[in-house]
PDB file of N, CA and C in Angstrom:
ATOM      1  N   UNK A   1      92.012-195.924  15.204  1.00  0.00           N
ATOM      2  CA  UNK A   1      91.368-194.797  15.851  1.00  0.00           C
ATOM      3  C   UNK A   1      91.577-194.900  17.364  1.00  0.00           C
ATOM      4  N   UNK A   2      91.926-193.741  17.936  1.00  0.00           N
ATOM      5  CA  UNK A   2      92.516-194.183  19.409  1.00  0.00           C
ATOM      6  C   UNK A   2      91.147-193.565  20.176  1.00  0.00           C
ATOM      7  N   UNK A   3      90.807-194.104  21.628  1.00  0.00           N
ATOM      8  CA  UNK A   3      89.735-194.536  22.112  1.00  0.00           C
ATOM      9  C   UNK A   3      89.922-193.014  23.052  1.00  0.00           C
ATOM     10  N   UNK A   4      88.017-192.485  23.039  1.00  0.00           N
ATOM     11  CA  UNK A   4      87.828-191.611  23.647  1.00  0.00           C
ATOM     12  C   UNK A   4      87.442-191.499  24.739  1.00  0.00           C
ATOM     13  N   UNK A   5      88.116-191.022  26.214  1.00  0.00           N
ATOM     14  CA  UNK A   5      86.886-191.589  27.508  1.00  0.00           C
ATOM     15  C   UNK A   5      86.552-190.056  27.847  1.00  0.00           C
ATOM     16  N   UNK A   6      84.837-190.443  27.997  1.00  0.00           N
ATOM     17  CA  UNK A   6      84.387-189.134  27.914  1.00  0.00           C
ATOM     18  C   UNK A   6      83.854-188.452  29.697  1.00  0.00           C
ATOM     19  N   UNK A   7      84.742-188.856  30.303  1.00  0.00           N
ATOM     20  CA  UNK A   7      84.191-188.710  31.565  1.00  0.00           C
ATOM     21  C   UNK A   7      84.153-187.042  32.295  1.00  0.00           C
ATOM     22  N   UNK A   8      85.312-186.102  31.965  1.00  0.00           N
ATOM     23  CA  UNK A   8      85.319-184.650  31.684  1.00  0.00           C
ATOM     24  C   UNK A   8      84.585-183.945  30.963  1.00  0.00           C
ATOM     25  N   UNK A   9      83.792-184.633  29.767  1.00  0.00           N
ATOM     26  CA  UNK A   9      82.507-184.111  29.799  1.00  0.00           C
ATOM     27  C   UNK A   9      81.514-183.749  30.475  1.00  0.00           C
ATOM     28  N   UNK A  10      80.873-185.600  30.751  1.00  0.00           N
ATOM     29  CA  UNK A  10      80.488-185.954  31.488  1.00  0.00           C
ATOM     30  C   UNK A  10      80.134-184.961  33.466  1.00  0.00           C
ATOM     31  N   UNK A  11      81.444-184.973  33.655  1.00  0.00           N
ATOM     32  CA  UNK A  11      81.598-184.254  34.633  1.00  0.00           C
ATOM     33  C   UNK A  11      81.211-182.917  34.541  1.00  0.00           C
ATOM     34  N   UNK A  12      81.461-182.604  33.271  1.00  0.00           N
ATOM     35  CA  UNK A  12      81.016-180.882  33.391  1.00  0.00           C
ATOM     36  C   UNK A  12      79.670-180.450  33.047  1.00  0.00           C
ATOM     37  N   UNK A  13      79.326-181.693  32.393  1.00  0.00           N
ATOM     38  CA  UNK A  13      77.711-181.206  32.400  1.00  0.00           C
ATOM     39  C   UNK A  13      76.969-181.732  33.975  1.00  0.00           C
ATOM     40  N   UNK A  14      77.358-182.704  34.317  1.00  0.00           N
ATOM     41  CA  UNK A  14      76.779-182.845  35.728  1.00  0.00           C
ATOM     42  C   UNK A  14      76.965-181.878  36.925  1.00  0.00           C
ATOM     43  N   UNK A  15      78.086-181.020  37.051  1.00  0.00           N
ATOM     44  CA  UNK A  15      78.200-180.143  37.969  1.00  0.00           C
ATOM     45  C   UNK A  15      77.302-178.830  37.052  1.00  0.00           C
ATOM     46  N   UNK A  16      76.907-179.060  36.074  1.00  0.00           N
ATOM     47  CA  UNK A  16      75.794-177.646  35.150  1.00  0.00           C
ATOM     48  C   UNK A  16      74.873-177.708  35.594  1.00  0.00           C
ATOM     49  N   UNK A  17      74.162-179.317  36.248  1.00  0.00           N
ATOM     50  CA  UNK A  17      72.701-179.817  36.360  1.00  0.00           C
ATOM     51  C   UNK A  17      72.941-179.361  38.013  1.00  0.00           C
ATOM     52  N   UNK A  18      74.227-179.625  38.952  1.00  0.00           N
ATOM     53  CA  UNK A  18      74.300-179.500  39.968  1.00  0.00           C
ATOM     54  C   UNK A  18      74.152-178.001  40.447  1.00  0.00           C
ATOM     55  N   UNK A  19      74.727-177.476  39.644  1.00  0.00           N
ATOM     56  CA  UNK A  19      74.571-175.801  40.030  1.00  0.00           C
ATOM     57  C   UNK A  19      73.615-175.309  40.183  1.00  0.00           C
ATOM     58  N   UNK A  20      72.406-175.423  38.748  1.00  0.00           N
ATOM     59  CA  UNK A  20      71.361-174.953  38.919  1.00  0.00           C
ATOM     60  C   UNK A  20      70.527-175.444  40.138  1.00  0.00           C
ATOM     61  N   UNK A  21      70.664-176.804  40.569  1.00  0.00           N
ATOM     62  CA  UNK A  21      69.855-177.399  41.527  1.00  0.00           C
ATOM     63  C   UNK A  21      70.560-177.159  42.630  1.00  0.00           C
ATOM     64  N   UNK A  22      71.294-176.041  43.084  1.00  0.00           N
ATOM     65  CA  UNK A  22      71.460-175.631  44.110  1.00  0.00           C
ATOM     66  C   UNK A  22      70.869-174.927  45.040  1.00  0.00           C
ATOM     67  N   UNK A  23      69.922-175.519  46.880  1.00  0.00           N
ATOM     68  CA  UNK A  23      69.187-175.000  47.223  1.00  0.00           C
ATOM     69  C   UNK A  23      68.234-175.975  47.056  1.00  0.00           C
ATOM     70  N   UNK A  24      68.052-176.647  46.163  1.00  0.00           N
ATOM     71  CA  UNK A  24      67.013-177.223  46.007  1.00  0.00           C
ATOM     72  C   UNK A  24      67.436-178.903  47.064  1.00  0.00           C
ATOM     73  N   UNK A  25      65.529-179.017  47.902  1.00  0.00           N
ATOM     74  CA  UNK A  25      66.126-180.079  49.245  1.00  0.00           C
ATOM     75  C   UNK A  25      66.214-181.631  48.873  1.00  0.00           C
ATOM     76  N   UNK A  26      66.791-182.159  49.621  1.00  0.00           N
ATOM     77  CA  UNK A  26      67.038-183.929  49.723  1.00  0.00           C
ATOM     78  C   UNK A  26      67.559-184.048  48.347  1.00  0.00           C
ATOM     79  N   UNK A  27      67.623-185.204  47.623  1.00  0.00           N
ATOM     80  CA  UNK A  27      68.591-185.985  46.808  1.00  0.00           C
ATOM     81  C   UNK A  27      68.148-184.824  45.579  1.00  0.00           C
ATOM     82  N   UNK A  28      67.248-183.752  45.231  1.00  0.00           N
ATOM     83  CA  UNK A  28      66.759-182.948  44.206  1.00  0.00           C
ATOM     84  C   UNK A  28      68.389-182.011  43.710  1.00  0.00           C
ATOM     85  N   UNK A  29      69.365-182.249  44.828  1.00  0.00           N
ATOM     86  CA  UNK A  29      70.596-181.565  44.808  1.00  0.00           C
ATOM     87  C   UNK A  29      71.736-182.149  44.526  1.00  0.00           C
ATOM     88  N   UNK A  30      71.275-183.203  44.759  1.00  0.00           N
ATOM     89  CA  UNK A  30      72.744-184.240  45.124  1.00  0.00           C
ATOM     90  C   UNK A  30      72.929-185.108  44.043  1.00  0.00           C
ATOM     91  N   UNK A  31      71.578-185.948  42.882  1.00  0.00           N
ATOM     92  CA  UNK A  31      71.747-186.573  42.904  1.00  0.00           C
ATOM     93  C   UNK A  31      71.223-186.832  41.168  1.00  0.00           C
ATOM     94  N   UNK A  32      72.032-187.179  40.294  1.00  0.00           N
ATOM     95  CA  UNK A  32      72.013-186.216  38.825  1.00  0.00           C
ATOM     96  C   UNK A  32      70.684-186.461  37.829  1.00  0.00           C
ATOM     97  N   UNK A  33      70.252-188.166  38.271  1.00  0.00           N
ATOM     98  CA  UNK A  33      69.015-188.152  37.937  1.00  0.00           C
ATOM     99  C   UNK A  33      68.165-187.546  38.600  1.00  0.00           C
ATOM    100  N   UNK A  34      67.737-187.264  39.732  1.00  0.00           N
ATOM    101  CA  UNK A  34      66.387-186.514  40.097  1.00  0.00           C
ATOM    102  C   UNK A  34      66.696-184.584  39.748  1.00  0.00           C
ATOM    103  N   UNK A  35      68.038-184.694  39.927  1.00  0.00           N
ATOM    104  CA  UNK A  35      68.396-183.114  39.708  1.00  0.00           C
ATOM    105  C   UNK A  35      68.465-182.398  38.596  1.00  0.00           C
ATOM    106  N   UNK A  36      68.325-183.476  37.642  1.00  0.00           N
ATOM    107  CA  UNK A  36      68.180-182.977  36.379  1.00  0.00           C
ATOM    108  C   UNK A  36      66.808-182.803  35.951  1.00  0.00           C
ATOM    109  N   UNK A  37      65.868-183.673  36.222  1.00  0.00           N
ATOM    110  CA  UNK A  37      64.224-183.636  36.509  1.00  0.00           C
ATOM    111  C   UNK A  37      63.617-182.523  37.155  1.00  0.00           C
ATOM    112  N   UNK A  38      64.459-181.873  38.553  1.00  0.00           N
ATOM    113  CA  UNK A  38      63.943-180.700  39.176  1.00  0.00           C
ATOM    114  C   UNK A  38      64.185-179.781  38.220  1.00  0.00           C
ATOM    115  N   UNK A  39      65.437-180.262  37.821  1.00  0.00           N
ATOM    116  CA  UNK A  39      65.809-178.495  37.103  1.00  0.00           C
ATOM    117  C   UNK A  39      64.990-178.459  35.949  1.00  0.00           C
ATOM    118  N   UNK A  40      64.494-179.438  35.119  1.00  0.00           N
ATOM    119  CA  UNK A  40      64.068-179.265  33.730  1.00  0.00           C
ATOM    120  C   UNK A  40      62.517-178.768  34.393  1.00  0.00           C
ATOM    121  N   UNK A  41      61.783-179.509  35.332  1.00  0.00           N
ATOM    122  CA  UNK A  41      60.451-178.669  35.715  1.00  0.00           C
ATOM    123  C   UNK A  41      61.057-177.443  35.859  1.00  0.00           C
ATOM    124  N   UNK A  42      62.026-176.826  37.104  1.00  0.00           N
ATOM    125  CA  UNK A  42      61.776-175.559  37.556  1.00  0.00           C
ATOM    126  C   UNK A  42      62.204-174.446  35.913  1.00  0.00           C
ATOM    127  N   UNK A  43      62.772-174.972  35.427  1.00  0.00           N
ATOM    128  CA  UNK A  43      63.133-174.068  34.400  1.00  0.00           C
ATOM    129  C   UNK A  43      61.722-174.082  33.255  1.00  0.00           C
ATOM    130  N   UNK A  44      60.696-175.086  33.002  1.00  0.00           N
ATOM    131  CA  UNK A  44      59.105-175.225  32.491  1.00  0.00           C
ATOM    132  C   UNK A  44      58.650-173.713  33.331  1.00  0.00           C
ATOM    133  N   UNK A  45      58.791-174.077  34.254  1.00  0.00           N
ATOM    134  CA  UNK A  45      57.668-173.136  35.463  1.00  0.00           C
ATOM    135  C   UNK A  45      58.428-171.937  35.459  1.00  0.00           C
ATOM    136  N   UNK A  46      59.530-171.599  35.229  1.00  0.00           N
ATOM    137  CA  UNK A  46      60.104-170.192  35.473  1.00  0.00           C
ATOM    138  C   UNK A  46      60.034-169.545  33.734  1.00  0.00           C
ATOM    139  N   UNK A  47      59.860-170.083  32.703  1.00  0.00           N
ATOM    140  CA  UNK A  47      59.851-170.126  31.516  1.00  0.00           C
ATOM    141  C   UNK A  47      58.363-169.809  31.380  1.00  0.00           C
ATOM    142  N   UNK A  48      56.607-170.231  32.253  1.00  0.00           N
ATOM    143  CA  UNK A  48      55.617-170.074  32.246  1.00  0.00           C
ATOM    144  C   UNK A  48      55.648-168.856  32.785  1.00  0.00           C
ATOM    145  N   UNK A  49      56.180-169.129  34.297  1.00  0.00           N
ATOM    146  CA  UNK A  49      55.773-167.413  34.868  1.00  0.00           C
ATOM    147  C   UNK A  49      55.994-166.373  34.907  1.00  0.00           C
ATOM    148  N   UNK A  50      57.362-166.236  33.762  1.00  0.00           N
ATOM    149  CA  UNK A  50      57.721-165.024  33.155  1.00  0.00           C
ATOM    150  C   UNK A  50      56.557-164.146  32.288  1.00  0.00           C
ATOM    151  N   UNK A  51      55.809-165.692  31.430  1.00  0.00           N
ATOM    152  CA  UNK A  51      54.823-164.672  30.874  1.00  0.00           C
ATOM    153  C   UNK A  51      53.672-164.546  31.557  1.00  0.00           C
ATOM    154  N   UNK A  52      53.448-165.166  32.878  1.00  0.00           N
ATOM    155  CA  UNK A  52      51.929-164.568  34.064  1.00  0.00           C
ATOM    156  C   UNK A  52      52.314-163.519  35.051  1.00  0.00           C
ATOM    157  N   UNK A  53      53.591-163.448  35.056  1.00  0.00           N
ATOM    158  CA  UNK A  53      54.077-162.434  35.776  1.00  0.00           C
ATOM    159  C   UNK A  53      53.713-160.967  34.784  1.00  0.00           C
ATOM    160  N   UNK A  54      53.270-160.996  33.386  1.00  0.00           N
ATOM    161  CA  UNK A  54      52.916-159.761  32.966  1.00  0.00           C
ATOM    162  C   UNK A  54      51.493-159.348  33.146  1.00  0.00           C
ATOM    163  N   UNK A  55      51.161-160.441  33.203  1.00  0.00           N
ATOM    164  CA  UNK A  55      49.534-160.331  33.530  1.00  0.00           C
ATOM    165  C   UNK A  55      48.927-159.981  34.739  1.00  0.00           C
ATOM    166  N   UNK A  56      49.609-160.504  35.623  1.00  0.00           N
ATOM    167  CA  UNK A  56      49.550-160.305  37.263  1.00  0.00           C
ATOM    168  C   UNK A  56      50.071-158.729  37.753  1.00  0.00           C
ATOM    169  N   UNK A  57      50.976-158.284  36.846  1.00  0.00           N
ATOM    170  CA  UNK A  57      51.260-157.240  37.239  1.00  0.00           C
ATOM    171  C   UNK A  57      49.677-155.829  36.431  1.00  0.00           C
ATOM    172  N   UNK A  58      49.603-156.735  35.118  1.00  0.00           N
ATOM    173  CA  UNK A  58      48.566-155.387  34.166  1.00  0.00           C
ATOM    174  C   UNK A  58      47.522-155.650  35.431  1.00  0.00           C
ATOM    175  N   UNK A  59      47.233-156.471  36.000  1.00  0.00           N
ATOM    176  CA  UNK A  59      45.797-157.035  36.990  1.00  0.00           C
ATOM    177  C   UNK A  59      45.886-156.160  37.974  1.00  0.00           C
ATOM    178  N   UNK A  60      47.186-156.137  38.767  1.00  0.00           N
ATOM    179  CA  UNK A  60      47.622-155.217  39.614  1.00  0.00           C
ATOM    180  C   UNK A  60      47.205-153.640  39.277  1.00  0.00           C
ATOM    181  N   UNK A  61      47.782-153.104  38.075  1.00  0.00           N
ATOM    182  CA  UNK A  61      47.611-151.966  37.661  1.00  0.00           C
ATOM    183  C   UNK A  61      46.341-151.357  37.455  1.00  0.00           C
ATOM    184  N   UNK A  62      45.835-152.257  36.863  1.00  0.00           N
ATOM    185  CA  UNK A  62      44.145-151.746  36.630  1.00  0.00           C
ATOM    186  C   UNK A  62      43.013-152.242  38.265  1.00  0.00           C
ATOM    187  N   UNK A  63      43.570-152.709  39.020  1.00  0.00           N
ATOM    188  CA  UNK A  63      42.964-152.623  40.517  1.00  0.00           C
ATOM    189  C   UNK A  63      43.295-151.494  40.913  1.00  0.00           C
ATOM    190  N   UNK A  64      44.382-150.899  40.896  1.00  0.00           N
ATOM    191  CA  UNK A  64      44.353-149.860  41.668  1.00  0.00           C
ATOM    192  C   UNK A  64      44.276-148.534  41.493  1.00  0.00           C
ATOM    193  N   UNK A  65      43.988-148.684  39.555  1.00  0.00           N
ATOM    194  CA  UNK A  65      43.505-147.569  39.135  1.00  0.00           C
ATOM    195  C   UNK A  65      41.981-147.402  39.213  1.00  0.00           C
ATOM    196  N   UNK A  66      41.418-148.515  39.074  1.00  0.00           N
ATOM    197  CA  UNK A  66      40.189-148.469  39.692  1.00  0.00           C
ATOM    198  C   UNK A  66      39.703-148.198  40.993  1.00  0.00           C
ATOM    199  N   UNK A  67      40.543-148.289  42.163  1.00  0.00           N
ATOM    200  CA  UNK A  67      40.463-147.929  43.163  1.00  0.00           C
ATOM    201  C   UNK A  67      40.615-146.294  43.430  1.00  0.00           C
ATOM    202  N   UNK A  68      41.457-145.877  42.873  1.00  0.00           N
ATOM    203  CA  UNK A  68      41.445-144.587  42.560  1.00  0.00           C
ATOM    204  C   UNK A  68      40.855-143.558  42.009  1.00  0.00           C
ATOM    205  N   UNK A  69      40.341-143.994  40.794  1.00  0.00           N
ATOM    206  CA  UNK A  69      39.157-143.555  40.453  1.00  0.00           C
ATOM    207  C   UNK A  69      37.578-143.217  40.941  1.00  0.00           C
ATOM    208  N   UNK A  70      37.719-144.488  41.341  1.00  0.00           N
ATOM    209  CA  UNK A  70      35.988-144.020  42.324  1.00  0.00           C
ATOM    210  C   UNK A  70      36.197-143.363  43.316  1.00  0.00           C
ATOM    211  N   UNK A  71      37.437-142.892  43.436  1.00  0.00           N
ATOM    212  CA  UNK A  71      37.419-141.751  44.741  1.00  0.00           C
ATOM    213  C   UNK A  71      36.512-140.462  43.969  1.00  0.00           C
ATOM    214  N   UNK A  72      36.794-140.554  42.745  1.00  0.00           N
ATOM    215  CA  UNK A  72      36.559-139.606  41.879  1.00  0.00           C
ATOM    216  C   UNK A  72      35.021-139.766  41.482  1.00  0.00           C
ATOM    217  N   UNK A  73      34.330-140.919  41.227  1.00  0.00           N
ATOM    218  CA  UNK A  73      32.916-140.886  41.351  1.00  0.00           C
ATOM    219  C   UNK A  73      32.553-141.826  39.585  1.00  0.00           C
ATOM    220  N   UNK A  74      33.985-142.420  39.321  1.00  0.00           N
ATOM    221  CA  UNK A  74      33.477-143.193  37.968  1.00  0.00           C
ATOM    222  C   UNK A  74      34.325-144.575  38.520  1.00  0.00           C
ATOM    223  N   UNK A  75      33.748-145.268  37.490  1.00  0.00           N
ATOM    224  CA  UNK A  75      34.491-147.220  37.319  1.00  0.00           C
ATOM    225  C   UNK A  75      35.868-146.568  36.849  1.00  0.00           C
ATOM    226  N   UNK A  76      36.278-147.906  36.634  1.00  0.00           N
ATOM    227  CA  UNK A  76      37.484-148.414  35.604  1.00  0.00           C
ATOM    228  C   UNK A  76      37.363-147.929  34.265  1.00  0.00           C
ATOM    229  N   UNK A  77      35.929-149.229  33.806  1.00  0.00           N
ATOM    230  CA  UNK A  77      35.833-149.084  32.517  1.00  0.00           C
ATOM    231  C   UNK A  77      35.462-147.632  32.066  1.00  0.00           C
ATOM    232  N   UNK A  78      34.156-146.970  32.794  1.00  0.00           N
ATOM    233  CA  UNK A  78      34.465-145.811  32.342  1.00  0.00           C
ATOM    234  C   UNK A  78      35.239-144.868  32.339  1.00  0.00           C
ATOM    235  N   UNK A  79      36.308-144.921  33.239  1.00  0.00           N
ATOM    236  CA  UNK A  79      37.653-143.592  33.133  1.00  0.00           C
ATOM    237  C   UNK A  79      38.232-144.509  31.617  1.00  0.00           C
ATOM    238  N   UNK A  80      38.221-145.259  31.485  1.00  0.00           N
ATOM    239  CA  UNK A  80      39.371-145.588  30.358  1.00  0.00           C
ATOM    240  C   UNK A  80      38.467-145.280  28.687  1.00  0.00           C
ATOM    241  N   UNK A  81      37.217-145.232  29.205  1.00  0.00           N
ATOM    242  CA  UNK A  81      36.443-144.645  28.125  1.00  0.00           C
ATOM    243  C   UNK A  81      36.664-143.489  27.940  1.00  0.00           C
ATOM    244  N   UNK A  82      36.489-142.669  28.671  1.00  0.00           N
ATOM    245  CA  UNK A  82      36.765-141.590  28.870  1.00  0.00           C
ATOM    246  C   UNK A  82      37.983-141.074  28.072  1.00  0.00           C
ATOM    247  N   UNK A  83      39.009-141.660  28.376  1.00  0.00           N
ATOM    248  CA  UNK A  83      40.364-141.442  28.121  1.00  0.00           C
ATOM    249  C   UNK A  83      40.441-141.497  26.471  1.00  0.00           C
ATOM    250  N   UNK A  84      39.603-142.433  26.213  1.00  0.00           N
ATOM    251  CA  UNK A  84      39.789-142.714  24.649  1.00  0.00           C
ATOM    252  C   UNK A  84      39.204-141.944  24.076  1.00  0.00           C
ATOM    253  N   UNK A  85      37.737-141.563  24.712  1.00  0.00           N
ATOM    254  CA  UNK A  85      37.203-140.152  23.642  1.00  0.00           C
ATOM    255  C   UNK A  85      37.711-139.010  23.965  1.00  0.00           C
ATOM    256  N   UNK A  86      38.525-138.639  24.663  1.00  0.00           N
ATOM    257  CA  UNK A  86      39.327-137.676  25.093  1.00  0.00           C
ATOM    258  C   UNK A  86      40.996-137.795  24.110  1.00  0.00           C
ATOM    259  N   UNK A  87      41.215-138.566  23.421  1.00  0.00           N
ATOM    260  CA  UNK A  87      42.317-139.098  22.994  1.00  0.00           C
ATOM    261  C   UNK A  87      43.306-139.182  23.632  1.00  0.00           C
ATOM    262  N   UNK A  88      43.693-139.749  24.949  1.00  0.00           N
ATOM    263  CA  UNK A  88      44.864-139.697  25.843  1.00  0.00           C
ATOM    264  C   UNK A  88      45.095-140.943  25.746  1.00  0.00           C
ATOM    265  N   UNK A  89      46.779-141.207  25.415  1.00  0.00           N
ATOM    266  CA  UNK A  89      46.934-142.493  25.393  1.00  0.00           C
ATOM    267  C   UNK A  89      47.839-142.356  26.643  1.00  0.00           C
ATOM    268  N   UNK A  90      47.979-142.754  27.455  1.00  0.00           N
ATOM    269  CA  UNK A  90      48.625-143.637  28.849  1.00  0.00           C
ATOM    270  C   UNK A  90      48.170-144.990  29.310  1.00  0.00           C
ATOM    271  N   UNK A  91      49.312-145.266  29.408  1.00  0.00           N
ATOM    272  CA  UNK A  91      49.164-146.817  29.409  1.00  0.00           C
ATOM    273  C   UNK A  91      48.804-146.948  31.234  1.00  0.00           C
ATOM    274  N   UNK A  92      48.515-148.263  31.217  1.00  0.00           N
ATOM    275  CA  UNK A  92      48.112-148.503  32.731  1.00  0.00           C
ATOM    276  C   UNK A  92      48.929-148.558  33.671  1.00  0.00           C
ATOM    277  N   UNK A  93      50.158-149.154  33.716  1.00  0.00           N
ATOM    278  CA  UNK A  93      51.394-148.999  34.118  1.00  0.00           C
ATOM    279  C   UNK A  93      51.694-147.343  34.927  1.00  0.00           C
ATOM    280  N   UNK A  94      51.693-146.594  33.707  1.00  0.00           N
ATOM    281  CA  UNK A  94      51.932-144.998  34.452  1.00  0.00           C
ATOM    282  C   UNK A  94      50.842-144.528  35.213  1.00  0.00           C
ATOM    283  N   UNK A  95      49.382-144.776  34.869  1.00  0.00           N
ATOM    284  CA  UNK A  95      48.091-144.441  35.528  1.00  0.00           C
ATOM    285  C   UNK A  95      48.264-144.928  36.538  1.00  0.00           C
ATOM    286  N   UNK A  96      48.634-146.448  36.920  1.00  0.00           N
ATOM    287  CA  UNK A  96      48.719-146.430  38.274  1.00  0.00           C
ATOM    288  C   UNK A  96      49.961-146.065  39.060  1.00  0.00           C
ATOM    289  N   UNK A  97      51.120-145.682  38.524  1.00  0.00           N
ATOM    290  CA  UNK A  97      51.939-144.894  39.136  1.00  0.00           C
ATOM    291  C   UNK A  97      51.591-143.637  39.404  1.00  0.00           C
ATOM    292  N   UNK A  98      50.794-142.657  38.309  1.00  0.00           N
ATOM    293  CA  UNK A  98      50.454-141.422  38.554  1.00  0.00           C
ATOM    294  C   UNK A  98      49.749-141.418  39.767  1.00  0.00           C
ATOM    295  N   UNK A  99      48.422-142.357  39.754  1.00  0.00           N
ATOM    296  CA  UNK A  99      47.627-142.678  40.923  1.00  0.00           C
ATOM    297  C   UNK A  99      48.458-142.625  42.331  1.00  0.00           C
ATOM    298  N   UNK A 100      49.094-143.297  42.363  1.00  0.00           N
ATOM    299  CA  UNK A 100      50.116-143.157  44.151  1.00  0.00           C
ATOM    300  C   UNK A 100      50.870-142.133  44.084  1.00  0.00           C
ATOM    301  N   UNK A 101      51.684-141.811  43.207  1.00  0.00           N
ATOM    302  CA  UNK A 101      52.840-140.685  43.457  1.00  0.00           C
ATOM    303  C   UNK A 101      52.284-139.302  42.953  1.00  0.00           C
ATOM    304  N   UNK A 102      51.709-139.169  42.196  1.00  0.00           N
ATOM    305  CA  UNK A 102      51.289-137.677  41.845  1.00  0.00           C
ATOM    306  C   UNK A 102      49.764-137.628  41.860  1.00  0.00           C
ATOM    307  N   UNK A 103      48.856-137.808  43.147  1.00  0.00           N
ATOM    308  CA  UNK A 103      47.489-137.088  42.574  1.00  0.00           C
ATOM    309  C   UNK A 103      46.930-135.769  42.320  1.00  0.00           C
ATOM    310  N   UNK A 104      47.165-135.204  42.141  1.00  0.00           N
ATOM    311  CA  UNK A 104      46.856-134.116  41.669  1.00  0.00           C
ATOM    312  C   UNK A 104      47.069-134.339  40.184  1.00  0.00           C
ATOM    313  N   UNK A 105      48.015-134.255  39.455  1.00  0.00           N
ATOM    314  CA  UNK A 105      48.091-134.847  38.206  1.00  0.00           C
ATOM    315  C   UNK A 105      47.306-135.933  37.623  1.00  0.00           C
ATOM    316  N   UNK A 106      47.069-137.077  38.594  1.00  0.00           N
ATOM    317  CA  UNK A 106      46.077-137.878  37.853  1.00  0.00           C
ATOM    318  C   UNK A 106      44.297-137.450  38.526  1.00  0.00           C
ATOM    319  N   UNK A 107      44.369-136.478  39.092  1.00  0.00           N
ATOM    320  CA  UNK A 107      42.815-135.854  39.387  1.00  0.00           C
ATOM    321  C   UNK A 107      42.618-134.942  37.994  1.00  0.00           C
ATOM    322  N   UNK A 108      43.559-134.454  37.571  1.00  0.00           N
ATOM    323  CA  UNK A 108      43.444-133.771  36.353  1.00  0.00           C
ATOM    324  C   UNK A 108      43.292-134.542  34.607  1.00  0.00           C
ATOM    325  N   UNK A 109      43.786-135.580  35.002  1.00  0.00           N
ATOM    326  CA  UNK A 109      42.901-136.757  34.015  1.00  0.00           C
ATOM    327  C   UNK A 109      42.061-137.200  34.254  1.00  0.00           C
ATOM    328  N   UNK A 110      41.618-137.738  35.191  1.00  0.00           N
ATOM    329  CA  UNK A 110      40.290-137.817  35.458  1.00  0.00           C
ATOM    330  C   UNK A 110      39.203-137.340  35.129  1.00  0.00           C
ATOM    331  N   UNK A 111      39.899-135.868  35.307  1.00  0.00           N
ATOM    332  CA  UNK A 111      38.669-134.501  34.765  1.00  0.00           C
ATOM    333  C   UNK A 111      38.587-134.414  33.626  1.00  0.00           C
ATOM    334  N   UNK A 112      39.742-134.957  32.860  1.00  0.00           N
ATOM    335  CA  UNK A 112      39.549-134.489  30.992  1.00  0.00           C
ATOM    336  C   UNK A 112      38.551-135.704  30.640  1.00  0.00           C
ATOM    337  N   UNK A 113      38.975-137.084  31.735  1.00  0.00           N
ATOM    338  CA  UNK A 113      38.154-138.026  31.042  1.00  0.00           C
ATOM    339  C   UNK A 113      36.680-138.122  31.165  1.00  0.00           C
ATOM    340  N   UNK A 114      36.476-137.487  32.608  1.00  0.00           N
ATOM    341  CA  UNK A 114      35.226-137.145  32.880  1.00  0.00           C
ATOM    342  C   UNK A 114      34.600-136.323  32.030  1.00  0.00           C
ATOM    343  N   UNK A 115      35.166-134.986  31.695  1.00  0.00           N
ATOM    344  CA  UNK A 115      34.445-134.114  30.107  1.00  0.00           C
ATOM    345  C   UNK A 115      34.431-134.862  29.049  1.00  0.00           C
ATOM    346  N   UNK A 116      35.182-135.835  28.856  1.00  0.00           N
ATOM    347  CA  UNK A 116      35.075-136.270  27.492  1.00  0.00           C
ATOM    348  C   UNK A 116      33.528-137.321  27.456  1.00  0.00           C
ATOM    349  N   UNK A 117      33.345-137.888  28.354  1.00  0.00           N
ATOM    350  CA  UNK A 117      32.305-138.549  28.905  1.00  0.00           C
ATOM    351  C   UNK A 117      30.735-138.095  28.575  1.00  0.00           C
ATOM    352  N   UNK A 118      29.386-138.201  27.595  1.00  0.00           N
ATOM    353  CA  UNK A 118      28.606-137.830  27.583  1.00  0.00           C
ATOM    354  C   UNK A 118      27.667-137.811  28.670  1.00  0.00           C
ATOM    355  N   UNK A 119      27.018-137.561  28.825  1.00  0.00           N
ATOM    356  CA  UNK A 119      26.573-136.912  29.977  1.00  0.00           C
ATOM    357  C   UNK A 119      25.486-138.510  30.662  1.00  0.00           C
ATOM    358  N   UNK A 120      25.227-138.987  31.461  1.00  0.00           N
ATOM    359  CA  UNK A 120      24.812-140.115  31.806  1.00  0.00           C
ATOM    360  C   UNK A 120      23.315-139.568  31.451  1.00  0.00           C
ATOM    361  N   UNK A 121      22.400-140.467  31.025  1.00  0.00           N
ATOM    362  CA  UNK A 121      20.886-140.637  30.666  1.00  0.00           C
ATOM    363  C   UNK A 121      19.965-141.027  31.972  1.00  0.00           C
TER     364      UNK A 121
END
C-alpha cells in the first residue's frame, strides 16, 4: 500500500478556518488553534442570534405600534383586541409599517378596532 501525506488537505482546511477568522484581532487570525475556537464560538453566537434577531425585531414592532396607537386613545393590548373581534388579521410587522408610512390607513383600523371594542364599564 503506497503511503499517503496528507498535508493538502490539511492545508485546505486550515486556510477554511483562516478565512472565516478573517478580521478577527491578535493570534484569533493567525493562528489555527485559537482560530478555529473563535470561529466555532462566533458561528454558536451567529447560529443563536439569528433566532433573537426575530424576537427583537416582533419587540420592535409591537413598541411602536403601541406608540401609535395611544395617539389614538387605546393600549396595545387593546387595539389588538379589538382587531380580533373585528376579525382583521394583520400581522405586526405591516401594523407597524402601516403606522409610519400610511396613517391615515392605519387611523382607519384603529377605528374598526375601536367599534369592535365593547363599550368600557
Amino acid at each position: 500500500m503506497s503511503r499517503v501525506k496528507r498535508g493538502v488537505t490539511s492545508h485546505a482546511k486550515h486556510k477554511k478556518v483562516y478565512k472565516a477568522a478573517k478580521g478577527f484581532y491578535g493570534r484569533r487570525k493567525n493562528t489555527i488553534r485559537t482560530a478555529k475556537a473563535a470561529v466555532d464560538r462566533a458561528m454558536q453566537y451567529a447560529t443563536r442570534d439569528r433566532r433573537a434577531k426575530k424576537r427583537t425585531f416582533r419587540a420592535l414592532w409591537i413598541q411602536r405600534i403601541n406608540a401609535a396607537v395611544r395617539e389614538y386613545g387605546l393600549t396595545y393590548s387593546r387595539f389588538i383586541d379589538g382587531l380580533a373581534r373585528a376579525n382583521i388579521v394583520i400581522d405586526r410587522k405591516v401594523l407597524s409599517d402601516l403606522a409610519i408610512r400610511e396613517p391615515e390607513s392605519f387611523k382607519a383600523i384603529v377605528d374598526q378596532a375601536k367599534g369592535a371594542l365593547p363599550a368600557a364599564a
